[in-house]
Protein backbone atom coordinates (compact mmCIF):
# COMPACT_ATOMS: atom_id res chain seq x y z
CA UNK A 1 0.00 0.00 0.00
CA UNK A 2 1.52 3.68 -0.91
CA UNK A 3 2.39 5.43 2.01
CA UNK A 4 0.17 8.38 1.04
CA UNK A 5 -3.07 6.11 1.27
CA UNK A 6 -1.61 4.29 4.50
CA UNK A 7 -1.35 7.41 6.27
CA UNK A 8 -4.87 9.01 4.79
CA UNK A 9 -6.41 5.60 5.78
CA UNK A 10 -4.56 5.80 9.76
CA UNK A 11 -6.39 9.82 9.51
CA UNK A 12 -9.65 8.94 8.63
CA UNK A 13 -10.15 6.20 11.38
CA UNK A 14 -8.74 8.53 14.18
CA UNK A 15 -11.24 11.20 13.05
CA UNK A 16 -13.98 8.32 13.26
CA UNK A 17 -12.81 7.13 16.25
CA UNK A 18 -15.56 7.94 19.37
CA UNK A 19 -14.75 11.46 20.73
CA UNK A 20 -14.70 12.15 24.42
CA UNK A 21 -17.46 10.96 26.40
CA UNK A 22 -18.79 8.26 24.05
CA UNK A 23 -18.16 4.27 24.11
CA UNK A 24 -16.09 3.04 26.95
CA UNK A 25 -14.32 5.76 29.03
CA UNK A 26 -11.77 4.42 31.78
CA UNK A 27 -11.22 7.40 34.56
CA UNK A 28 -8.18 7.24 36.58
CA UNK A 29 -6.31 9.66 39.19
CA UNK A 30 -2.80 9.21 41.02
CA UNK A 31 -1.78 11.71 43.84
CA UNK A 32 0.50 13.61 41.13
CA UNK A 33 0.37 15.13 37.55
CA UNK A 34 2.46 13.62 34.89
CA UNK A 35 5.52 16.00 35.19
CA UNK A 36 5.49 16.66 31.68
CA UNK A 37 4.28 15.05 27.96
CA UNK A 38 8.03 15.44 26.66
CA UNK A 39 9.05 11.71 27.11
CA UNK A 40 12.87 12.49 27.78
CA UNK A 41 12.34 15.70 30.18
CA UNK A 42 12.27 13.98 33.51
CA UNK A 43 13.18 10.38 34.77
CA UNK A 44 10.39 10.11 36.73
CA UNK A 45 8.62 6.51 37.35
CA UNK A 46 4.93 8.10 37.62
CA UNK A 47 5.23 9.95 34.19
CA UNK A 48 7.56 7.42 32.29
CA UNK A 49 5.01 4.82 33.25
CA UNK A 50 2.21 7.21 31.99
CA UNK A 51 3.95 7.27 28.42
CA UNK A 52 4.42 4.69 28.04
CA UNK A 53 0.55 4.51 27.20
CA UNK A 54 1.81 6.72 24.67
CA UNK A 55 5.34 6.13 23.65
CA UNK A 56 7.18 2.95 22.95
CA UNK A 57 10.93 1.70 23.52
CA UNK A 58 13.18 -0.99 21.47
CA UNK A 59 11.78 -3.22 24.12
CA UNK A 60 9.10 -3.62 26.83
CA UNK A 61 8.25 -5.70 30.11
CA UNK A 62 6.18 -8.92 29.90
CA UNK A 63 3.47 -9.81 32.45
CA UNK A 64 6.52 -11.34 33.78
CA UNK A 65 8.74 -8.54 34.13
CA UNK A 66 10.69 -9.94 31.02
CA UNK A 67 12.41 -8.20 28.33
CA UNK A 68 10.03 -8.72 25.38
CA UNK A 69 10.17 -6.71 21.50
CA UNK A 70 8.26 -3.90 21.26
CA UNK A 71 9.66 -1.28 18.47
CA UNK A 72 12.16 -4.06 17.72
CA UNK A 73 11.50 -7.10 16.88
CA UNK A 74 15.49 -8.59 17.60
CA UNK A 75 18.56 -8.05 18.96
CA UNK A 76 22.18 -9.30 19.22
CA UNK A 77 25.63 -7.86 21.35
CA UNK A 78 27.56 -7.92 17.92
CA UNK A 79 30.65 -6.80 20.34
CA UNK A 80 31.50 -5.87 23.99
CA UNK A 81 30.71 -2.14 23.02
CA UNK A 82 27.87 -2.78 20.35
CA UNK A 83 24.69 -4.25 19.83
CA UNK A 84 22.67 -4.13 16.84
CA UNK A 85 18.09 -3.79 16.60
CA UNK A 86 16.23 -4.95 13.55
CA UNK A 87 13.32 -2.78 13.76
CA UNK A 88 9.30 -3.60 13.29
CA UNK A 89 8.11 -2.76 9.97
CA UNK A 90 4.77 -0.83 9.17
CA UNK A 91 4.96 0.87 12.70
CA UNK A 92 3.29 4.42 12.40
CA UNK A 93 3.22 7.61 14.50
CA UNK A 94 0.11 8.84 15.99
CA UNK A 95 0.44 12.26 13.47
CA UNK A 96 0.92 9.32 10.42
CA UNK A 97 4.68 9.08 10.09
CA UNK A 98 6.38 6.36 9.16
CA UNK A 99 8.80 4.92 11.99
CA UNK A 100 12.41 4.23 10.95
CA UNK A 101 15.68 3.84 12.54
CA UNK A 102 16.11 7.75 11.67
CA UNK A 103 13.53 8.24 14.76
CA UNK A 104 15.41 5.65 16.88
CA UNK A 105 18.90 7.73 16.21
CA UNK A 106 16.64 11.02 17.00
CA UNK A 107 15.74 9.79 20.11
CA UNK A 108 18.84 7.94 21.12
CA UNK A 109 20.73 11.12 20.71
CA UNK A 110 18.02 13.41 22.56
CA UNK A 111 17.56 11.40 25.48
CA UNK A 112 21.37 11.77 26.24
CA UNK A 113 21.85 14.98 25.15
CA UNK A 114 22.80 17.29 28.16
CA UNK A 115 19.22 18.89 28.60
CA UNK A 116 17.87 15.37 29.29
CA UNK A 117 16.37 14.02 32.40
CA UNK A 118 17.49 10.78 31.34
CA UNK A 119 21.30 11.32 30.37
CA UNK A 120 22.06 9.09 33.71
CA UNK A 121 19.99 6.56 32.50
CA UNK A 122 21.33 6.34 29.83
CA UNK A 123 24.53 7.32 30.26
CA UNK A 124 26.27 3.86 29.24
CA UNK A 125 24.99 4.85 25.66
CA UNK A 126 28.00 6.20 23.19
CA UNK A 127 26.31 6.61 19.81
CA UNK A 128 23.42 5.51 17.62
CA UNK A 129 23.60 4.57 14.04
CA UNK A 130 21.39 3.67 11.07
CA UNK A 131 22.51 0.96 9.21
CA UNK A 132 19.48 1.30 6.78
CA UNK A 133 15.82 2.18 7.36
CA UNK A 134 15.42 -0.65 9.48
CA UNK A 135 18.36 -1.59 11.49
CA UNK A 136 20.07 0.50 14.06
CA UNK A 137 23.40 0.33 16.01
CA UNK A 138 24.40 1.34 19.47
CA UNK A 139 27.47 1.45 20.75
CA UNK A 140 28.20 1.92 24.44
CA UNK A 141 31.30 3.55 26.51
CA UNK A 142 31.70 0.40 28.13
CA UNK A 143 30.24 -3.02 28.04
CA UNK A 144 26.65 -3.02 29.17
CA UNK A 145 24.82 -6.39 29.12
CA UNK A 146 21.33 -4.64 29.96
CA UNK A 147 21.03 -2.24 27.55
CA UNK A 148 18.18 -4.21 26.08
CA UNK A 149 16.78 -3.42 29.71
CA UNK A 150 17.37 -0.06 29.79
CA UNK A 151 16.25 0.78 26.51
CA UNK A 152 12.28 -0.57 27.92
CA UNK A 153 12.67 3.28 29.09
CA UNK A 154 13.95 5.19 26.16
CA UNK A 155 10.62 6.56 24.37
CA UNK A 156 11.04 6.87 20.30
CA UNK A 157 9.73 10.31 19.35
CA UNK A 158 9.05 10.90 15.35
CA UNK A 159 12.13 13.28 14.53
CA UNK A 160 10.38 14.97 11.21
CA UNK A 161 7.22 15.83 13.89
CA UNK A 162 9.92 16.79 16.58
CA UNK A 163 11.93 19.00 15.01
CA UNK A 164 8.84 21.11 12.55
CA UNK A 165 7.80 21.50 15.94
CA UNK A 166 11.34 22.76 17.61
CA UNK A 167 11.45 19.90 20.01
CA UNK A 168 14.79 18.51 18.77
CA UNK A 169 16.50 18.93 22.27
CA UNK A 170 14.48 17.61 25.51
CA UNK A 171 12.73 19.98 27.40
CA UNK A 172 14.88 21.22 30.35
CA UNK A 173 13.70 20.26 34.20
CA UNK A 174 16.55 21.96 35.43
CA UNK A 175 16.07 25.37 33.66
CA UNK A 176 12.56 25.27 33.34
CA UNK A 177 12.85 25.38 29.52
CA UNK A 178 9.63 23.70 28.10
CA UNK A 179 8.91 23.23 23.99
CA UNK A 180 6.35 21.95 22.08
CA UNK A 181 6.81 18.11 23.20
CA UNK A 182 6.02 19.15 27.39
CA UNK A 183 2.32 19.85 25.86
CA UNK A 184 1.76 18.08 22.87
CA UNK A 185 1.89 14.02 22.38
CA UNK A 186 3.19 11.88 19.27
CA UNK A 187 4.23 8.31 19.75
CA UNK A 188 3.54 4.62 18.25
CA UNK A 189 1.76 3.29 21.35
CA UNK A 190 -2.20 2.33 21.96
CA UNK A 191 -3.02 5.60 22.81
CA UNK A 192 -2.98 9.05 21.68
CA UNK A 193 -3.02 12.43 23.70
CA UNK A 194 -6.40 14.35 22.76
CA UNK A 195 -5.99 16.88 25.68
CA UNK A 196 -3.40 17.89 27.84
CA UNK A 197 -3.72 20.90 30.56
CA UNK A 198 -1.12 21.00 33.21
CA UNK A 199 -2.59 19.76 37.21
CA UNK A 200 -5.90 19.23 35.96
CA UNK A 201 -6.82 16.57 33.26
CA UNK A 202 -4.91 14.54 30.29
CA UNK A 203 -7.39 12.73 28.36
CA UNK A 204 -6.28 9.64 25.59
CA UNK A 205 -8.23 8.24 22.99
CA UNK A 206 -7.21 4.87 21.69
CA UNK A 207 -4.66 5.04 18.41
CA UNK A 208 -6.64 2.59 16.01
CA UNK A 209 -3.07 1.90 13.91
CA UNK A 210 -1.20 0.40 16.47
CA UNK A 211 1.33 -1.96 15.39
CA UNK A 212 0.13 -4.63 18.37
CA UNK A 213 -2.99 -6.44 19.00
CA UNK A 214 -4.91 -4.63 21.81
CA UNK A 215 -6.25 -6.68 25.34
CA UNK A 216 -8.79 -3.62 26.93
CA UNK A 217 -11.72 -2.57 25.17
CA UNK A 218 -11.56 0.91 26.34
CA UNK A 219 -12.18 3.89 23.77
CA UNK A 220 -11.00 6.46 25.90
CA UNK A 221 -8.89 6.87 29.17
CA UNK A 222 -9.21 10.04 31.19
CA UNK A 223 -6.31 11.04 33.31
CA UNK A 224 -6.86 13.53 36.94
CA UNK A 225 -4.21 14.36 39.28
CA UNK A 226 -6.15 14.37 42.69
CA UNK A 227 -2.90 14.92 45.51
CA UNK A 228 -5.77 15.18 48.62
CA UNK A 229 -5.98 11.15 49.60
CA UNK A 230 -9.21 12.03 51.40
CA UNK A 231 -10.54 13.47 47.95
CA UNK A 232 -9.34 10.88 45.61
CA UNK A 233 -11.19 8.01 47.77
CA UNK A 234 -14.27 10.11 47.61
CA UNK A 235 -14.07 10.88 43.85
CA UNK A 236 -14.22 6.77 43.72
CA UNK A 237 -16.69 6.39 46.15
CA UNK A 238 -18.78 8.89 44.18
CA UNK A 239 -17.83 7.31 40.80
CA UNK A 240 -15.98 10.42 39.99
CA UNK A 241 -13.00 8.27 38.79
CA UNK A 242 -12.51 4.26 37.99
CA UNK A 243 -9.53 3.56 39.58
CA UNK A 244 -7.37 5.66 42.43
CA UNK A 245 -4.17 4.46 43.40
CA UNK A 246 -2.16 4.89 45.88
CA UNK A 247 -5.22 4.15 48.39
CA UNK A 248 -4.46 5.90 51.48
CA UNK A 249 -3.72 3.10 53.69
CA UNK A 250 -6.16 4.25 56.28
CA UNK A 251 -8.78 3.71 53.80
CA UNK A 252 -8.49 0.23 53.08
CA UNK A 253 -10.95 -1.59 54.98
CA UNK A 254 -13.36 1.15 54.17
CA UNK A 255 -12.68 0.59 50.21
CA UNK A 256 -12.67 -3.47 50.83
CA UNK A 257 -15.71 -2.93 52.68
CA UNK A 258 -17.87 -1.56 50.25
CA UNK A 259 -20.10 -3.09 47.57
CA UNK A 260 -18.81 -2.56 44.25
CA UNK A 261 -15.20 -1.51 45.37
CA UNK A 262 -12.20 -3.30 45.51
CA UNK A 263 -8.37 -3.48 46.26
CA UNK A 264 -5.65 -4.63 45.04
CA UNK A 265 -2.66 -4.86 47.29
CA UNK A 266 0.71 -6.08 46.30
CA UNK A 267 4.41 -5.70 47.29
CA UNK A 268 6.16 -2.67 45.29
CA UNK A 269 9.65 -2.06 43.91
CA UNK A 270 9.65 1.02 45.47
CA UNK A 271 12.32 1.45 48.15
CA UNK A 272 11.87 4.51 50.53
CA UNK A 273 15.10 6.57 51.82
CA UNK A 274 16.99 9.14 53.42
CA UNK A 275 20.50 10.74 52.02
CA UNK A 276 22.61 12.66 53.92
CA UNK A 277 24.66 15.53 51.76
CA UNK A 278 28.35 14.97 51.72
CA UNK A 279 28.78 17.11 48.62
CA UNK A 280 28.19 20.59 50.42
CA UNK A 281 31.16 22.20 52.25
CA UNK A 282 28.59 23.49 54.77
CA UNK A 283 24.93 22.43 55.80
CA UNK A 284 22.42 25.55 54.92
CA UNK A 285 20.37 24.78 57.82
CA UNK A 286 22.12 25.73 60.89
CA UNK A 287 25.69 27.57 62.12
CA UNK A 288 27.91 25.17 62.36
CA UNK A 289 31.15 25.11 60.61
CA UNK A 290 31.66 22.60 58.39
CA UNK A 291 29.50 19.89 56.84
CA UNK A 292 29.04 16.94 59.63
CA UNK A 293 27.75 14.62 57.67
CA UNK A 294 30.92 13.94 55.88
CA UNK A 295 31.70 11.85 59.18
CA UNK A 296 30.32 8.50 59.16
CA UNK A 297 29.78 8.25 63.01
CA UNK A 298 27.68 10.93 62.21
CA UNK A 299 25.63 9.31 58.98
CA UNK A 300 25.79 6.05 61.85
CA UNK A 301 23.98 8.31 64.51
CA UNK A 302 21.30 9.46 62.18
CA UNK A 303 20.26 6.02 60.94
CA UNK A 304 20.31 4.67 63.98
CA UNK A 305 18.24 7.16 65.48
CA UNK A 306 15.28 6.24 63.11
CA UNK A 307 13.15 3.96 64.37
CA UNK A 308 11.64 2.05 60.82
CA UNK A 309 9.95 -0.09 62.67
CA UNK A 310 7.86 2.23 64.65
CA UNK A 311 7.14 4.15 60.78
CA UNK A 312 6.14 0.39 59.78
CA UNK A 313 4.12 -0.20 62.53
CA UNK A 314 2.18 3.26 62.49
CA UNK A 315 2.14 5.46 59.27
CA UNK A 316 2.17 2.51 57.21
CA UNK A 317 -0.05 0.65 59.14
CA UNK A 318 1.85 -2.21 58.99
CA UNK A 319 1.73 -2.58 55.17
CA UNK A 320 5.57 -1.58 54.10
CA UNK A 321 8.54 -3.76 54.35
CA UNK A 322 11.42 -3.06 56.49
CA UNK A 323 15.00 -3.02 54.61
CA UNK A 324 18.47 -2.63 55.57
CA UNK A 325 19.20 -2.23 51.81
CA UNK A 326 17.90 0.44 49.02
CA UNK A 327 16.36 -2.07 46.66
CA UNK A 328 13.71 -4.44 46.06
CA UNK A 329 13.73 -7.93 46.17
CA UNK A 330 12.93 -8.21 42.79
CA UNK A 331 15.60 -6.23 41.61
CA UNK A 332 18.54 -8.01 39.95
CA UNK A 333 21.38 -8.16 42.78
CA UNK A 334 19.48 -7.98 45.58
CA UNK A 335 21.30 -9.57 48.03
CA UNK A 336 19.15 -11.21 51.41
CA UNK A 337 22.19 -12.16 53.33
CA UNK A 338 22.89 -8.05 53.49
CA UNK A 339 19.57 -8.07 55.45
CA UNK A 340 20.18 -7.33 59.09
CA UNK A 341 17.96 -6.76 62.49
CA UNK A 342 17.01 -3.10 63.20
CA UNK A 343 20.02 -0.53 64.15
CA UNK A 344 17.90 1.47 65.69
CA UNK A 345 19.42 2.55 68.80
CA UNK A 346 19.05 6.45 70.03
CA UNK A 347 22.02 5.67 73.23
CA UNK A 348 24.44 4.04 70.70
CA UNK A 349 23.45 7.26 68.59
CA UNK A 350 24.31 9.97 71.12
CA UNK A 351 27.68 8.38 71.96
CA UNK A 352 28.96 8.42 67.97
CA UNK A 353 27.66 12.07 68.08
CA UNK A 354 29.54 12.94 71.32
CA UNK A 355 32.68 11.44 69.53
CA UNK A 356 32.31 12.94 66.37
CA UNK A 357 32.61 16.19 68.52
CA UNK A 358 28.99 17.12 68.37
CA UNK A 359 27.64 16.43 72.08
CA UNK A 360 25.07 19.33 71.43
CA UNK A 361 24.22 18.05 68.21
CA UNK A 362 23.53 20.63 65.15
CA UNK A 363 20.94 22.19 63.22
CA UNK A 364 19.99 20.82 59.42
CA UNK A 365 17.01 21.26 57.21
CA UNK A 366 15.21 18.33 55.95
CA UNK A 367 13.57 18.40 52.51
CA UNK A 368 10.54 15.90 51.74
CA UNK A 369 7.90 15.63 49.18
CA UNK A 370 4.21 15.44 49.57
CA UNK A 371 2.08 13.74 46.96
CA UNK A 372 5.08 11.16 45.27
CA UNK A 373 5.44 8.34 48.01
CA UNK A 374 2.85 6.86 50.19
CA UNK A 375 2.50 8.62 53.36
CA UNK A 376 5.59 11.00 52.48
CA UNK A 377 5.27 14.03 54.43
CA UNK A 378 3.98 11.90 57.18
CA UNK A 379 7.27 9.49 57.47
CA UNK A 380 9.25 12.47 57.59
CA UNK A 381 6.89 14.59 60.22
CA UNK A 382 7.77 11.41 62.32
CA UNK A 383 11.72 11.07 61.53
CA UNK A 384 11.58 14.77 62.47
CA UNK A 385 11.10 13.95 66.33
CA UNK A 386 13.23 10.87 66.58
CA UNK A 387 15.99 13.20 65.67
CA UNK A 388 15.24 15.51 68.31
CA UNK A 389 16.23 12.74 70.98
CA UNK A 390 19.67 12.68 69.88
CA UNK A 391 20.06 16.48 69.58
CA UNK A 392 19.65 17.05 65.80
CA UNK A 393 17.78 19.79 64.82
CA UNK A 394 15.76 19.04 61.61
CA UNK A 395 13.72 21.84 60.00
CA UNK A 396 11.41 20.08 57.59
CA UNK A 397 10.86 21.84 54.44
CA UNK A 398 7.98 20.15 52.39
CA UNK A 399 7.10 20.38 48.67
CA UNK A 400 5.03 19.03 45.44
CA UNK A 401 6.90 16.36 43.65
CA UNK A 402 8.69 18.87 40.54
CA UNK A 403 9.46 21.36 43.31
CA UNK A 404 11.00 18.74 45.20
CA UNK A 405 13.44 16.71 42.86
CA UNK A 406 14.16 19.88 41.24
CA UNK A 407 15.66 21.08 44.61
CA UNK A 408 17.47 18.42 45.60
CA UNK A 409 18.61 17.87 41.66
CA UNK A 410 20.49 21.31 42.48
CA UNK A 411 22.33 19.07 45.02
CA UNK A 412 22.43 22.01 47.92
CA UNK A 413 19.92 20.12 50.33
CA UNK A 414 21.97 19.25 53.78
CA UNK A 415 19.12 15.84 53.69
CA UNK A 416 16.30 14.57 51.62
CA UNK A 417 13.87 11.79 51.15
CA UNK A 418 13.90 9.84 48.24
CA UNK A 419 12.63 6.53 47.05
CA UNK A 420 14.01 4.37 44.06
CA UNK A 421 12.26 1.69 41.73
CA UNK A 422 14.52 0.34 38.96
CA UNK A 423 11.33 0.08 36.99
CA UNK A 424 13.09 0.93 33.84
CA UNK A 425 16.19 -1.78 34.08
CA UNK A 426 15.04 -3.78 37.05
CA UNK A 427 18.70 -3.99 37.80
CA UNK A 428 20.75 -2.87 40.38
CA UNK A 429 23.31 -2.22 38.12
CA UNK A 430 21.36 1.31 37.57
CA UNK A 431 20.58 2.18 41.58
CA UNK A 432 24.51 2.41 42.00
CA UNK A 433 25.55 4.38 38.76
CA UNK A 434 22.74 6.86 39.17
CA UNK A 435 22.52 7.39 43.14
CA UNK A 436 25.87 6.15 44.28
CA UNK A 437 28.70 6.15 41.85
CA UNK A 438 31.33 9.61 41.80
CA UNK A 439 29.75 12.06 39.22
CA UNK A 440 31.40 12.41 36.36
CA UNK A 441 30.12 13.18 32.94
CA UNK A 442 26.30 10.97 33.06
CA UNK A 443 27.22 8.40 35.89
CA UNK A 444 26.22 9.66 39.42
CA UNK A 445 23.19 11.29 37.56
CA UNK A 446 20.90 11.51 40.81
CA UNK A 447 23.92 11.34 43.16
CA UNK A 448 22.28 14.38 44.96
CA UNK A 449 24.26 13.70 48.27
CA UNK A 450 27.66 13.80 46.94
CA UNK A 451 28.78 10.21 47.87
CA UNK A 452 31.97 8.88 46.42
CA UNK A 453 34.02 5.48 47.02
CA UNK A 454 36.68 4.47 44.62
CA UNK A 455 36.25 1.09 45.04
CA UNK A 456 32.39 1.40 44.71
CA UNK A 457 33.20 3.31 41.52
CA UNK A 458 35.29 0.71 40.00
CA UNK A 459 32.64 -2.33 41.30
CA UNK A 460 29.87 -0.27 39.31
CA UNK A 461 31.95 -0.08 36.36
CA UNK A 462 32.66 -3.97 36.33
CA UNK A 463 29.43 -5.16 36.92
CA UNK A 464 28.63 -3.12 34.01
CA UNK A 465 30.23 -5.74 31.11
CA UNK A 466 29.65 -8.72 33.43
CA UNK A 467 27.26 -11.14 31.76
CA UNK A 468 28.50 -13.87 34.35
CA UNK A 469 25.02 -14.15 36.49
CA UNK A 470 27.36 -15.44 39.15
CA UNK A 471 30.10 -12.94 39.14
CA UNK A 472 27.27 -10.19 38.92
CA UNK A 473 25.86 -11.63 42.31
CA UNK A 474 29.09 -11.47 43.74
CA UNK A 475 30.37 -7.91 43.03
CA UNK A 476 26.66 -6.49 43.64
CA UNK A 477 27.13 -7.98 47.49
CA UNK A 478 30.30 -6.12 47.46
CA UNK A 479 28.83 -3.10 46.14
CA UNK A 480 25.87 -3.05 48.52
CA UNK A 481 28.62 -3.88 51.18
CA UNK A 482 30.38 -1.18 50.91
CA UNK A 483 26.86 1.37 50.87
CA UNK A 484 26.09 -0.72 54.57
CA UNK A 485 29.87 0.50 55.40
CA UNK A 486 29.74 3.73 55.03
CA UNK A 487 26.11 4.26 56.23
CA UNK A 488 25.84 5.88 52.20
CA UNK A 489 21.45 5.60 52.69
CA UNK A 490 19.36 4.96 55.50
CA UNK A 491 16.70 2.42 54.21
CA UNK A 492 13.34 3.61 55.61
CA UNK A 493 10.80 0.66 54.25
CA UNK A 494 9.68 -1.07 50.70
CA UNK A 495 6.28 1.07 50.48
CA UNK A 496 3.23 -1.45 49.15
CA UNK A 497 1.42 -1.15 45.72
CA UNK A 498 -2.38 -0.15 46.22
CA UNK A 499 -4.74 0.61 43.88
CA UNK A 500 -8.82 0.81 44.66
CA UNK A 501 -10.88 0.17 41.47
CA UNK A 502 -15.20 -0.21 41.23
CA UNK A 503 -16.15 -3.40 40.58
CA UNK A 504 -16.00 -3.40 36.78
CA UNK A 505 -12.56 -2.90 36.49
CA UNK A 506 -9.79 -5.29 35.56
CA UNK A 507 -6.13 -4.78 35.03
CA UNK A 508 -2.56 -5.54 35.46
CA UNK A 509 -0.64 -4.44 38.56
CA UNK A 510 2.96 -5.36 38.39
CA UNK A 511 5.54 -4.28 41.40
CA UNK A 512 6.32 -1.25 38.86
CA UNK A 513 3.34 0.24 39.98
CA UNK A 514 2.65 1.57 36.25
CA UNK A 515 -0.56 1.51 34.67
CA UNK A 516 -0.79 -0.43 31.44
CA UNK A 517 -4.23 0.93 30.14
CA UNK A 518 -3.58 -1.65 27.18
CA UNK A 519 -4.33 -4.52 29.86
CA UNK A 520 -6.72 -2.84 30.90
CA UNK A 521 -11.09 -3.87 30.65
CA UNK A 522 -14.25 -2.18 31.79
CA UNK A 523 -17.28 -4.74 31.90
């Protein structure tokens, strides 16, 4: 078929497609907005996941959490440093253009160019190449055994539509600097963007030439940010919305308790923790010379003045996992034998303090985020206090999720919370280049509290080109050793998964926590 008729064809069956409000709408609300429709502006789980209703990588995750073909069909490591894609044929853009490895190259290039929020991600990436229209090459800096894993995160934008637009470079979290792609959608996946405005409603309608063969039968998925949790479990109550998630945890035998509600309750990857700021020469909160947490009796006194337990027990109602490490079980190179008992001990606390030469403790300011991990503020309202009993003065500063990252991206705050899911790789590999390895150039990406080891550093950089599943095991213990050594994190919990749906809902929920509105079915 000419491409001219293909593409007038893919037009006239969006246009007939059922407009907003008509056949079978799916309404759904999370405690955040999607940070932005630009699919390389900000590596952040919520909106990745989001577009990836949109969007589509080389590859994709299974109902198993297995690398599967999405965009490509095949793969091979033709070398340590290169790996070569044959690409799906007949794959079309929302807007009607063609995909070829020209878009691939596009988008390989823009998601590690330097306004990217996903040059640490991808910062094992060298260079992309078209072969011809359907084969691509990427070379890496260094071997990298799950690139195919990383690349289930790097969305393919269309680069004709990208740059008639002037949307050739990422849109900027760091600067601000937002182009046609933070407001305007055009991918390869199930569905298309038919409205976008910011912290109020994104609405999709389903994209009848996709390339795959659809599971839901929805016609239209409606998207509302609703941060209040007492709101968004009213707005499903009332029928407002479909599907809610997270369900405030308080909520829960209310939502299972109700005829024509349910809940679906599952382990997450999402690990929940504090950093301490070693990068700063001084702490902005207080008067203290110096920065004290680049002592590690000192990183030793905070953690064990937490008591994760007591969090466990009380804002999560029990629900959350206690950790002594900053991944999930699920994650490739967790390591159980690193699990250990609870340090938490506020006398053992003092003393490090009082030999670290701060009997009187010191002054810092705490930054935390309120509407991007379950019970956020809350965990850190209660850390707050527990510092207090070993003479640490921490002034909570609380903000929205965008305000928050884009703070401590700036890598000034004295301590943050944080919380990691290696949704994208599943893989430690990725938690210790981007949060724990030296920065340099891309690695150490989201290293906002200025840790460095050497031998960490040269661990990460191994584990890299191992393909040995053995040897891998080995060095990640090593790796997550040395973290546990130098109190690097304090571990607060694995938060759960909870989404609340009415009755006629059915979908997937995988420890990602994303929503796959292509698995997705109203009855």
């Amino acid at each position: 078929m000419p491409r001219w008729l293909r593409i007038a064809l893919l037009l006239a069956m969006a246009a007939l497609a059922p407009l907003p409000g008509w056949g079978r709408e799916f309404r759904f609300a999370f405690q955040s907005d999607v940070a932005s429709l630009d699919p390389h502006f900000f590596d952040h789980a919520f909106t990745t996941g989001f577009l990836g209703n949109v969007y589509e990588g080389l590859t994709r995750w299974d109902d198993q959490l297995q690398v599967e073909p999405a965009l490509a069909t095949a793969w091979e490591q033709e070398s340590p440093l290169s790996w070569r894609f044959t690409l799906r044929r007949g794959v079309t853009f929302h807007e009607g253009q063609e995909f070829t490895a020209d878009d691939v190259v596009f988008s390989v290039r823009r998601a590690t160019g330097p306004e990217s929020g996903f040059a640490g991600l991808a910062a094992a990436i060298a260079e992309a190449e078209a072969l011809d229209p359907y084969t691509v090459r990427i070379a890496t800096k260094q071997p990298y055994v799950i690139l195919p894993r990383m690349l289930t995160n790097l969305l393919i934008l269309s680069r004709g539509w990208a740059e008639a637009n002037g949307a050739a470079t990422s849109s900027n979290m760091r600067t601000g600097q937002r182009n046609y792609a933070a407001d305007h959608a055009n991918g390869t996946g199930p569905f298309r963007v038919t409205r976008h405005e910011p912290d109020s409603i994104t609405q999709l309608a389903v994209f009848p030439g996709w390339w795959d063969r659809p599971t839901h039968n929805l016609t239209v998925a409606t998207f509302r940010p609703i941060k209040s949790p007492p709101t968004r479990v009213a707005a499903l109550l009332s029928r407002q919305v479909d599907m809610i998630w997270p369900v405030p945890l308080a909520d829960i035998p209310r939502l299972q308790g109700t005829p024509g509600f349910k809940v679906a309750n599952r382990p997450s990857e999402w690990a929940i923790m504090l950093r301490l700021n070693q990068g700063v020469e001084r702490l902005s909160g207080g008067d203290q010379a110096g920065n004290p947490f680049r002592d590690v009796r000192v990183r030793e006194a905070v953690h064990r003045a937490i008591d994760t337990e007591a969090i466990r027990r009380t804002i999560m109602r029990g629900l959350s996992t206690t950790t002594a490490l900053p991944l999930a079980p699920t994650t490739n190179g967790y390591t159980e034998s690193l699990q250990r008992p609870s340090v938490f001990d506020p006398e053992r606390a003092k003393a490090l303090l009082v030999a670290a030469g701060y009997p009187n403790g010191f002054a810092f300011t705490l930054d935390c985020p309120n509407d991007r991990f379950i019970n956020d503020e809350a965990i850190c309202r209660a850390i707050v206090p527990m510092l207090a009993r070993i003479g640490l003065n921490a002034s909570l500063a609380v903000r929205s999720t965008t305000p928050h990252f884009t703070h401590i991206g700036r890598r000034v705050s004295d301590a943050f919370l944080v919380g990691w899911a290696s949704a994208g790789v599943k893989d430690a590999h990725n938690l210790l280049s981007q949060l724990f390895a030296t920065t340099s150039g891309s690695l150490g990406a989201v290293n906002y509290a200025g840790y460095s080891d050497a031998e960490l550093d040269g661990l990460i950089q191994a584990i890299g080109g191992e393909s040995d599943a053995a040897k891998r095991a080995e060095m990640f213990a090593r790796a997550l050793a040395i973290l546990q050594r130098d109190w690097a994190v304090i571990p607060v919990h694995l938060q759960p998964s909870v989404w609340g749906f009415t009755a006629e809902v059915t979908t997937l929920q995988l420890p990602d926590d994303n929503m796959r509105l292509w698995r997705t079915r109203l009855r």
